[in-house]
C-alpha atoms as a PDB file:
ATOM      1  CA  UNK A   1       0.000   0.000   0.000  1.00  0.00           C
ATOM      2  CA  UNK A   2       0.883   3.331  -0.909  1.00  0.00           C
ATOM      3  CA  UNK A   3       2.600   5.861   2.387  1.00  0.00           C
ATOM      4  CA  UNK A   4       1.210   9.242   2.725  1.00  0.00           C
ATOM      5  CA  UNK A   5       4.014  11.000   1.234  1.00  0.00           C
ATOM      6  CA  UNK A   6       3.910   8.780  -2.146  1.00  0.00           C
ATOM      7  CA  UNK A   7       0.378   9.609  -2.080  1.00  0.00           C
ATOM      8  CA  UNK A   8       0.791  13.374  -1.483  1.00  0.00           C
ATOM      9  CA  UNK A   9       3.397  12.980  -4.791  1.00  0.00           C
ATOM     10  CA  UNK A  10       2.255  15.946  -7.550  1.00  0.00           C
ATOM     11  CA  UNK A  11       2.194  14.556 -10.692  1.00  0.00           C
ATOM     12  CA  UNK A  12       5.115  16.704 -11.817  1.00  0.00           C
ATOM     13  CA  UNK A  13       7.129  14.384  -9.261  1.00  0.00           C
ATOM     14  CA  UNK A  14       5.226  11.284 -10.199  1.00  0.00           C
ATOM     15  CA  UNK A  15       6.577  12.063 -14.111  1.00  0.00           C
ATOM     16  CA  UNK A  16      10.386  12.139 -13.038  1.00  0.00           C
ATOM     17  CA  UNK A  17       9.831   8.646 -11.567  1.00  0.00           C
ATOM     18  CA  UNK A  18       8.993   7.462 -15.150  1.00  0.00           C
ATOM     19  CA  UNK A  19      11.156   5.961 -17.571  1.00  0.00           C
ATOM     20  CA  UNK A  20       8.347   5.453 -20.465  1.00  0.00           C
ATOM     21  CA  UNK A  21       8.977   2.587 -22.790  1.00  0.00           C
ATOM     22  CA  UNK A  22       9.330   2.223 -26.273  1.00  0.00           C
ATOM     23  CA  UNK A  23      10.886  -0.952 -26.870  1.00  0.00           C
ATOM     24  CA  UNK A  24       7.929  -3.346 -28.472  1.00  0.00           C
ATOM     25  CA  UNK A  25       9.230  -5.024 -31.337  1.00  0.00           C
ATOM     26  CA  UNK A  26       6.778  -4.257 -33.576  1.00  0.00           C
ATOM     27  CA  UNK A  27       6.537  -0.632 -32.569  1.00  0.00           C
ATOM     28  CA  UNK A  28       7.091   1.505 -36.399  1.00  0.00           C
ATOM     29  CA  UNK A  29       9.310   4.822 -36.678  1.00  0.00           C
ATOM     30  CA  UNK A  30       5.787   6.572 -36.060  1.00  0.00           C
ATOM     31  CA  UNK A  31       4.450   4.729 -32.951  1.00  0.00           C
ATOM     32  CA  UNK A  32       7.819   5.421 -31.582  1.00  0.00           C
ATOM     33  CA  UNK A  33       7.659   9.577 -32.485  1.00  0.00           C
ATOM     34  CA  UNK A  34       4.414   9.440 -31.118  1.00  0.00           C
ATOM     35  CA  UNK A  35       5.296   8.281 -27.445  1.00  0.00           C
ATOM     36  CA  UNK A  36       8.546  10.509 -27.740  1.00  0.00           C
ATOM     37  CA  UNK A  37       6.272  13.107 -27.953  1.00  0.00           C
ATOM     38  CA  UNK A  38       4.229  11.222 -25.199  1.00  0.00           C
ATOM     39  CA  UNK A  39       7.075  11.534 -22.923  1.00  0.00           C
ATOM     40  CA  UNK A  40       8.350  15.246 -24.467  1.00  0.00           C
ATOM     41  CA  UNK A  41       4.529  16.466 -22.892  1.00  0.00           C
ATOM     42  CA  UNK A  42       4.754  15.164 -19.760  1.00  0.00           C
ATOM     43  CA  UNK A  43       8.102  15.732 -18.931  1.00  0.00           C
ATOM     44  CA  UNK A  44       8.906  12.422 -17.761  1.00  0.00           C
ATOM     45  CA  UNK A  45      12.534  11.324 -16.307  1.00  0.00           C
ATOM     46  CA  UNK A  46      13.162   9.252 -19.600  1.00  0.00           C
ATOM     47  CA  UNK A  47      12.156   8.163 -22.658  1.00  0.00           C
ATOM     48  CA  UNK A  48      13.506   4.313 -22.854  1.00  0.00           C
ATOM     49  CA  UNK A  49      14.142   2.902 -26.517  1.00  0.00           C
ATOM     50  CA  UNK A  50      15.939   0.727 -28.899  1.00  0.00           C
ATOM     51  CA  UNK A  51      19.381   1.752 -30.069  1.00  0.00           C
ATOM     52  CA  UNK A  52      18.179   2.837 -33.961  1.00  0.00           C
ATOM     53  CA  UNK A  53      16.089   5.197 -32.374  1.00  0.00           C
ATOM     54  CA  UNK A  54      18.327   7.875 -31.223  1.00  0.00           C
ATOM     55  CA  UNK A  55      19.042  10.096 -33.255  1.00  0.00           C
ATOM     56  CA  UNK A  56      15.000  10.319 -33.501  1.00  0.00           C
ATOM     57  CA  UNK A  57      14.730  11.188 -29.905  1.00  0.00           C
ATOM     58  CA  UNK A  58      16.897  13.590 -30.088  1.00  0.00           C
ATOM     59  CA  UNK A  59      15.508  15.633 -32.428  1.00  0.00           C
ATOM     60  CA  UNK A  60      12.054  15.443 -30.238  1.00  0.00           C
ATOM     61  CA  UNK A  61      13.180  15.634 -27.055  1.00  0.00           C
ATOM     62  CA  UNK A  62      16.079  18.167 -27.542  1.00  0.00           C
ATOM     63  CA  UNK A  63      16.036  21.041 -24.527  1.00  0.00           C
ATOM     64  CA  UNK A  64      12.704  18.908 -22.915  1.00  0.00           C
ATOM     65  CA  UNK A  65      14.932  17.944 -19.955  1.00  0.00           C
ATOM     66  CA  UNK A  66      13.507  14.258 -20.791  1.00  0.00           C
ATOM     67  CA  UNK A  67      16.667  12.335 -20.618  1.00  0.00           C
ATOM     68  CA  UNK A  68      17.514   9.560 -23.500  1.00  0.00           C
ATOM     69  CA  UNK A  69      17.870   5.938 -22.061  1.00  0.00           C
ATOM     70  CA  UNK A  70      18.845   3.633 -24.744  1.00  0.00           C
ATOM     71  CA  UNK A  71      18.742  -0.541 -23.753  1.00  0.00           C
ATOM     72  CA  UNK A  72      21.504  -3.089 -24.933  1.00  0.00           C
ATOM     73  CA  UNK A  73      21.879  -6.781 -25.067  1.00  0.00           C
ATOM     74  CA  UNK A  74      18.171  -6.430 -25.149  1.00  0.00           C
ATOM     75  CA  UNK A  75      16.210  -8.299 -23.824  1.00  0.00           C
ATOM     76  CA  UNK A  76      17.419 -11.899 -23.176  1.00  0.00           C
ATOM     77  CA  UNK A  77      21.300 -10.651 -22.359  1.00  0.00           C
ATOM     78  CA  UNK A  78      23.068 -13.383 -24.126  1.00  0.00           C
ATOM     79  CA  UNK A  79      25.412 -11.089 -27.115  1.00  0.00           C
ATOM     80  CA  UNK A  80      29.147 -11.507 -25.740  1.00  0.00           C
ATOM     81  CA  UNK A  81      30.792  -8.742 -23.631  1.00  0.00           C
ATOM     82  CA  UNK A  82      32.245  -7.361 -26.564  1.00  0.00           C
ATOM     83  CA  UNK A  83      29.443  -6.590 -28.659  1.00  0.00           C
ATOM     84  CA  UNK A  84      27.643  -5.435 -25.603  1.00  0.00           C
ATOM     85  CA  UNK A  85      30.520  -3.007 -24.636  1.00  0.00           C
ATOM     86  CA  UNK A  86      30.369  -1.939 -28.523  1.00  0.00           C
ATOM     87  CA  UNK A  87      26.707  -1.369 -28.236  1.00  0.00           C
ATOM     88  CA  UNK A  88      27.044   0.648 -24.959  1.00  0.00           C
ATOM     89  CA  UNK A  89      29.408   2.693 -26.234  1.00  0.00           C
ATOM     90  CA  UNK A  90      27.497   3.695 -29.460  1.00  0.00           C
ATOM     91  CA  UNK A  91      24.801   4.418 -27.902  1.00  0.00           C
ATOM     92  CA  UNK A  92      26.117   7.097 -25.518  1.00  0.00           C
ATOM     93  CA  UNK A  93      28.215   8.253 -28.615  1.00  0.00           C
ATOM     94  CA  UNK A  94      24.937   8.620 -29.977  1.00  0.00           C
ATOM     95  CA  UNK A  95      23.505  10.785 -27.595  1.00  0.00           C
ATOM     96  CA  UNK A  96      22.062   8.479 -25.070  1.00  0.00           C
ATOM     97  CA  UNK A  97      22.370   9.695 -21.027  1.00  0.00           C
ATOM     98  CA  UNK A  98      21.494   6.021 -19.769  1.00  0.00           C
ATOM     99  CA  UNK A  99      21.671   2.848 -20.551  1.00  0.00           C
ATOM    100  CA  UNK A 100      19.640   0.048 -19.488  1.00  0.00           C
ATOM    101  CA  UNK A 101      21.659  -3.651 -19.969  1.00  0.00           C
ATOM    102  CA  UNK A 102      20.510  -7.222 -19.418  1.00  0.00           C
ATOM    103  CA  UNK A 103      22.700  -9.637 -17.676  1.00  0.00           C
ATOM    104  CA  UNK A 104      23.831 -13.161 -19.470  1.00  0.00           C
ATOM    105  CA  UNK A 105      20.694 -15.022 -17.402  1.00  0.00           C
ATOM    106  CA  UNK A 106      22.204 -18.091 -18.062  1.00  0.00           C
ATOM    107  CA  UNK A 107      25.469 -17.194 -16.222  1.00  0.00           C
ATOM    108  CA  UNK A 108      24.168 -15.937 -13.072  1.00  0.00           C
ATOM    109  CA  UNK A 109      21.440 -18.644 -13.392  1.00  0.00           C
ATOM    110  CA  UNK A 110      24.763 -21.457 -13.351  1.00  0.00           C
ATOM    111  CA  UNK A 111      26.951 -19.835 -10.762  1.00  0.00           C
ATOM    112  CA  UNK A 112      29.255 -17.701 -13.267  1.00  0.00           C
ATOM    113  CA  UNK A 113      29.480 -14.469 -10.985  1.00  0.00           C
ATOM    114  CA  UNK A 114      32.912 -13.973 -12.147  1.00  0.00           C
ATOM    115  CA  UNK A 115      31.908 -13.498 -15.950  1.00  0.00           C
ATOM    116  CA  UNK A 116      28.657 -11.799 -14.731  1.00  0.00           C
ATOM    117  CA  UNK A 117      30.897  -9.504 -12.843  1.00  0.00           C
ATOM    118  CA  UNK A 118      33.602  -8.702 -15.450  1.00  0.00           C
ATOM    119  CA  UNK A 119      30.838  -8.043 -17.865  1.00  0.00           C
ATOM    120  CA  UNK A 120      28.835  -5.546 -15.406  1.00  0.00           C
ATOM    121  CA  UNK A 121      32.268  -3.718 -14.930  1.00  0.00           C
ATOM    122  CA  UNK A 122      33.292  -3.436 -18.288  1.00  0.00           C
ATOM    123  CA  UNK A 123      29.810  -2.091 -19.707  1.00  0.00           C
ATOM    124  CA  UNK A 124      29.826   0.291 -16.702  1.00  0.00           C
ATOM    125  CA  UNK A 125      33.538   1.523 -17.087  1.00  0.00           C
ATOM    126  CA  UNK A 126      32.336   2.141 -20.453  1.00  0.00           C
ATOM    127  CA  UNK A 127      29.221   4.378 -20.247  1.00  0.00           C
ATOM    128  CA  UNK A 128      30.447   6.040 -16.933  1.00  0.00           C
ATOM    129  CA  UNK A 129      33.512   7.267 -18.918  1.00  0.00           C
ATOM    130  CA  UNK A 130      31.258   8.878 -21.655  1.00  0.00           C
ATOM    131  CA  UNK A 131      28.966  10.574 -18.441  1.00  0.00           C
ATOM    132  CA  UNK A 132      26.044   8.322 -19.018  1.00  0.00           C
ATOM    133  CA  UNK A 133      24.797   6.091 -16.319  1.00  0.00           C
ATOM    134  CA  UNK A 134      24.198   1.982 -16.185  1.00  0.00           C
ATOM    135  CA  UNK A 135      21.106   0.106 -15.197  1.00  0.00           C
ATOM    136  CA  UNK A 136      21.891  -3.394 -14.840  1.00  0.00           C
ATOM    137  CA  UNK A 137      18.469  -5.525 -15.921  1.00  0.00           C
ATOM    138  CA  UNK A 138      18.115  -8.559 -13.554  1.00  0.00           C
ATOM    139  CA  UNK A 139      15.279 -10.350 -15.111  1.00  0.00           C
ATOM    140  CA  UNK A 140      13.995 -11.801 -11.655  1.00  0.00           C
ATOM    141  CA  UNK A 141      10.852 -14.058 -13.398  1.00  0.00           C
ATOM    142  CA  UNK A 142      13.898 -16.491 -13.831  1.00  0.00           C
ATOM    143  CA  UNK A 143      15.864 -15.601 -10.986  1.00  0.00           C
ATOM    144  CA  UNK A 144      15.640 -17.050  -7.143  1.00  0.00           C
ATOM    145  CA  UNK A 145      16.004 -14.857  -4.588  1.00  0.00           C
ATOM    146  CA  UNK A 146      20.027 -15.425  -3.839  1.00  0.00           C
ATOM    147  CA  UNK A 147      20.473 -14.605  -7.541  1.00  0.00           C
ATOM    148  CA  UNK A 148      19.358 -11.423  -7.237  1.00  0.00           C
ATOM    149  CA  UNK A 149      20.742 -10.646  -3.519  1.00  0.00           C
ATOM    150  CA  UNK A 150      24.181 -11.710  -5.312  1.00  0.00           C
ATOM    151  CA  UNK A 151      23.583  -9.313  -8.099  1.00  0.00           C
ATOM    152  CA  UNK A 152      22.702  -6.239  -6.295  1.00  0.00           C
ATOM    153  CA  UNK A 153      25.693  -7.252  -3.715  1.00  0.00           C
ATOM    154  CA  UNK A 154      27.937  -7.104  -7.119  1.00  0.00           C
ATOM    155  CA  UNK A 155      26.451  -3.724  -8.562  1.00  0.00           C
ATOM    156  CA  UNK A 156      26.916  -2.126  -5.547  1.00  0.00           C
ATOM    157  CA  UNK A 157      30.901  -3.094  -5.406  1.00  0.00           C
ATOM    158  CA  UNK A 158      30.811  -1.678  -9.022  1.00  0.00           C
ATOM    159  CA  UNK A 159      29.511   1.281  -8.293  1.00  0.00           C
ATOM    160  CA  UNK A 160      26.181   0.722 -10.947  1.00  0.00           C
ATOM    161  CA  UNK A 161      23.918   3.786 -10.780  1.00  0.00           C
ATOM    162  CA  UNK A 162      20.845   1.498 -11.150  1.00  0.00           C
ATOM    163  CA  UNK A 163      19.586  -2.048 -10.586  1.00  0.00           C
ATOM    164  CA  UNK A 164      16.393  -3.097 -12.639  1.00  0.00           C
ATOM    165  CA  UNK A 165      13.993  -5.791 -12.029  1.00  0.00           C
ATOM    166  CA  UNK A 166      12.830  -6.649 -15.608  1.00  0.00           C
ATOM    167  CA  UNK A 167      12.846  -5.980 -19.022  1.00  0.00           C
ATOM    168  CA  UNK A 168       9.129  -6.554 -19.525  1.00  0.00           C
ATOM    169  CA  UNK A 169       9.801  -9.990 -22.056  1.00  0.00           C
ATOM    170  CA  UNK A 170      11.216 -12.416 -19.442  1.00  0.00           C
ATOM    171  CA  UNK A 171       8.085 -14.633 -20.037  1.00  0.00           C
ATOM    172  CA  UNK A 172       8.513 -17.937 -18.357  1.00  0.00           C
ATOM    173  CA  UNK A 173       7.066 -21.076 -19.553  1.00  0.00           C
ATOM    174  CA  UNK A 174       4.792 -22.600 -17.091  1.00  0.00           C
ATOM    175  CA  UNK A 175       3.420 -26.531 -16.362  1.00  0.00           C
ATOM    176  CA  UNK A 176       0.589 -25.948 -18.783  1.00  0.00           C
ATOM    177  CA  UNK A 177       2.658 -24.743 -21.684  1.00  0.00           C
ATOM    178  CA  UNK A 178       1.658 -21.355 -21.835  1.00  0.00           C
ATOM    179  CA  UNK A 179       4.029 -17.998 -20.884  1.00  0.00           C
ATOM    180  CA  UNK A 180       3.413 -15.360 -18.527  1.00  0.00           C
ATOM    181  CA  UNK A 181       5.779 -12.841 -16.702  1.00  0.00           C
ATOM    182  CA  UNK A 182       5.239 -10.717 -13.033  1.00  0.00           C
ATOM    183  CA  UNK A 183       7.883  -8.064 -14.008  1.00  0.00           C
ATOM    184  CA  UNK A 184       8.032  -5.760 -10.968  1.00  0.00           C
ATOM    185  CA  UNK A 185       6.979  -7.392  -7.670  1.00  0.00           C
ATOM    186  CA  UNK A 186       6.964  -5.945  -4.138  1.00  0.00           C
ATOM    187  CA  UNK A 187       8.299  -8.589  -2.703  1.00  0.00           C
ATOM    188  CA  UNK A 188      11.662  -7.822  -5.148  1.00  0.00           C
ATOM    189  CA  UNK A 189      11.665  -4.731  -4.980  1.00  0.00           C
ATOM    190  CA  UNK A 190      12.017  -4.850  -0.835  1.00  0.00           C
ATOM    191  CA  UNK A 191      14.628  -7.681  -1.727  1.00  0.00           C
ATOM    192  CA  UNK A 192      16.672  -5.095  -3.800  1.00  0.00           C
ATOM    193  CA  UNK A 193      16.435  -2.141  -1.697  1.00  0.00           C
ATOM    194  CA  UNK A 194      17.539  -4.059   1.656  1.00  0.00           C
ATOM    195  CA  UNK A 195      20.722  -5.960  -0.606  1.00  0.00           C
ATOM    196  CA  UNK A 196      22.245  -2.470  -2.668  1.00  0.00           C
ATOM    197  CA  UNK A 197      24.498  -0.079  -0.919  1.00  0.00           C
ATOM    198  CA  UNK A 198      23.438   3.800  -0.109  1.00  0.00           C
ATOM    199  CA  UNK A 199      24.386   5.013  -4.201  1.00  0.00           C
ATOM    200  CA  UNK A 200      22.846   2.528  -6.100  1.00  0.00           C
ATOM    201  CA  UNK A 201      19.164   3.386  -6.853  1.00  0.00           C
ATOM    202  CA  UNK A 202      16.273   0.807  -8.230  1.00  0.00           C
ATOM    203  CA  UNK A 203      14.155   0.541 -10.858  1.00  0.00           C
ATOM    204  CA  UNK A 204      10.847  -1.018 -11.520  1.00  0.00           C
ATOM    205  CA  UNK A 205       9.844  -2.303 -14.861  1.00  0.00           C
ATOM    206  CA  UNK A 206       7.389  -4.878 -15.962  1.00  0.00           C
ATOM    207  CA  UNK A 207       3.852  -5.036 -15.016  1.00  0.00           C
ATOM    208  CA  UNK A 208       3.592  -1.373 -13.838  1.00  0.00           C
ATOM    209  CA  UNK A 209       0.493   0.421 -15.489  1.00  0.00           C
ATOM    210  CA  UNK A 210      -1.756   2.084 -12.770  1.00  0.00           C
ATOM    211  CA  UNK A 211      -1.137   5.369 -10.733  1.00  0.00           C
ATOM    212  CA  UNK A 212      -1.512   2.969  -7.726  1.00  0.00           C
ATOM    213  CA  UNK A 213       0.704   0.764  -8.491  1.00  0.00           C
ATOM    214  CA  UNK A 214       3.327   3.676  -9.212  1.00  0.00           C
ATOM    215  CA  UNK A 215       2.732   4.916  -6.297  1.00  0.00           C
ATOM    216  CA  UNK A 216       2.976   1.762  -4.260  1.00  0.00           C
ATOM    217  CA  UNK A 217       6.234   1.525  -5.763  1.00  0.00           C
ATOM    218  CA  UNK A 218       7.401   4.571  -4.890  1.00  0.00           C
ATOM    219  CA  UNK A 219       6.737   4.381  -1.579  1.00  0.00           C
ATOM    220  CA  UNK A 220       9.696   1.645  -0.717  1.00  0.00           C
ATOM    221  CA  UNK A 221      12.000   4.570  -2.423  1.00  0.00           C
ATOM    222  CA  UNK A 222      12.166   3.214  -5.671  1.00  0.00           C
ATOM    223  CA  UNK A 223      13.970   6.061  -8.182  1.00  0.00           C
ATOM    224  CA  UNK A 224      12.602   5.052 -11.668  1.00  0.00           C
ATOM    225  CA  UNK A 225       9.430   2.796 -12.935  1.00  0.00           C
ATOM    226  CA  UNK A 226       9.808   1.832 -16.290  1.00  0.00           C
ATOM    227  CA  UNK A 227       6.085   2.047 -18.200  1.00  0.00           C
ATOM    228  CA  UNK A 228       4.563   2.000 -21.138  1.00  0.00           C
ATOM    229  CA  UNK A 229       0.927   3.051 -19.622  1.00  0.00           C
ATOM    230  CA  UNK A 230       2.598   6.608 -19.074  1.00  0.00           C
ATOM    231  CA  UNK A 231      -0.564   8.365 -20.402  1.00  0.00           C
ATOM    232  CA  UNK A 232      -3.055   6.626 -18.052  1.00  0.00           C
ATOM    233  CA  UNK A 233      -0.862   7.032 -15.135  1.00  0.00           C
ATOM    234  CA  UNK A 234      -0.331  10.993 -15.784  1.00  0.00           C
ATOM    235  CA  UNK A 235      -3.664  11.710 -16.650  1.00  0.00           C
ATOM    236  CA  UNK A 236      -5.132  10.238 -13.351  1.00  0.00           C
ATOM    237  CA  UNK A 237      -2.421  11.591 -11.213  1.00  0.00           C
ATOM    238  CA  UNK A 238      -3.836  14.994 -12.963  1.00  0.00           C
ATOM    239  CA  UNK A 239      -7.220  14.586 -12.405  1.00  0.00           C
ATOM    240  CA  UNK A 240      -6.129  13.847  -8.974  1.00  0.00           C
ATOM    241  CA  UNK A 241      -4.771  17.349  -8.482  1.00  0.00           C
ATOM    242  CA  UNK A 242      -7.653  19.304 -10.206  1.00  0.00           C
END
């Protein structure tokens, strides 16, 4: 349930806790210009998209104070260090202020933390040294709970500016055959928040599309909630205030 002071949030504070999303695969050039402009109205903290789509953002979000958060290795995690490194880097090149990268699942999933580590480091050495910021996507549908207390344990000794829960596509195959995801849980999100050190903040992804739920959320001091329901959730937290 949502504190008091989440609920007393204006929705000029409830927009900078929004990274809106843009990364559907079969979003077009125009879909995506249309929720750029989405997130260019309501002056959200981010406007999350696919790597092509920079340049694009630029152009509509240029002086909006709407920061560019571009996602790589997206969204199973599994391209080698390298090419995620590359793709970092071109990205903030590019223009992009963050960057949102999945781990290698299967890694952490078998016990690698030292290539799970090295690859964290190097993809963060790289974006902090062009001024952008990491957020490391954990994927937690497939992860148990040590996985991710061991992942936020290694962000934090890298320094990470973010941990994530989900990408919103880590759909998991259940008994009768058919997929479904949670995304961003309360239960993880308390998991993440009592495992990262004092600098690294957390984001929510996945699932999130109600001005309740955001503000639920926000109320365990979560910095950023990744959505793609950013209209409904603005215009009720306006209609709140009027």
């Amino acid at each position: 349930m949502a504190t008091a002071t989440a609920t007393a949030m204006t929705s000029s504070q409830i927009a900078k806790l929004i990274d809106h999303s843009l990364l559907h695969p079969t979003m077009t050039d125009k879909e995506i210009l249309a929720g750029l402009e989405v997130a260019k109205k309501y002056k959200v903290a981010a406007a999350c998209i696919k790597p092509y789509c920079i340049q694009m953002a630029k152009d509509i979000l240029n002086g909006s104070g709407v920061l560019i958060c571009a996602v790589i290795g997206f969204p199973h995690g599994n391209s080698t260090t390298t090419i995620k490194v590359l793709e970092a880097e071109e990205a903030v090149k590019a223009g992009a202020q963050e960057i949102d990268m999945v781990v290698n699942v299967g890694k952490v999933l078998g016990g690698d933390l030292e290539y799970v580590t090295n690859e964290i480091r190097a993809i963060n050495e790289a974006v902090v040294k062009h001024g952008a910021a990491l957020k490391v996507i954990f994927e937690n549908d497939y992860l148990e709970d040590d996985h991710i207390i061991r992942l936020c344990k290694i962000c934090t000794s890298l320094s990470v500016a973010f941990v994530k829960t989900s990408t919103g596509y880590g759909f998991v195959k259940q008994p009768n055959g058919l997929y479904s995801y949670k995304g961003a849980t309360l239960p993880h999100l308390e998991l993440m928040k009592a495992n990262v050190g004092p600098t690294v903040q957390i984001k929510a992804a996945g699932g999130v599309r109600t001005l309740s739920e955001v503000l639920a959320i926000a109320s365990l001091g979560v910095a950023r909630i990744g959505a793609s329901a950013t209209t409904a959730i603005m215009e009720e937290a306006i209609s709140r205030e009027t």
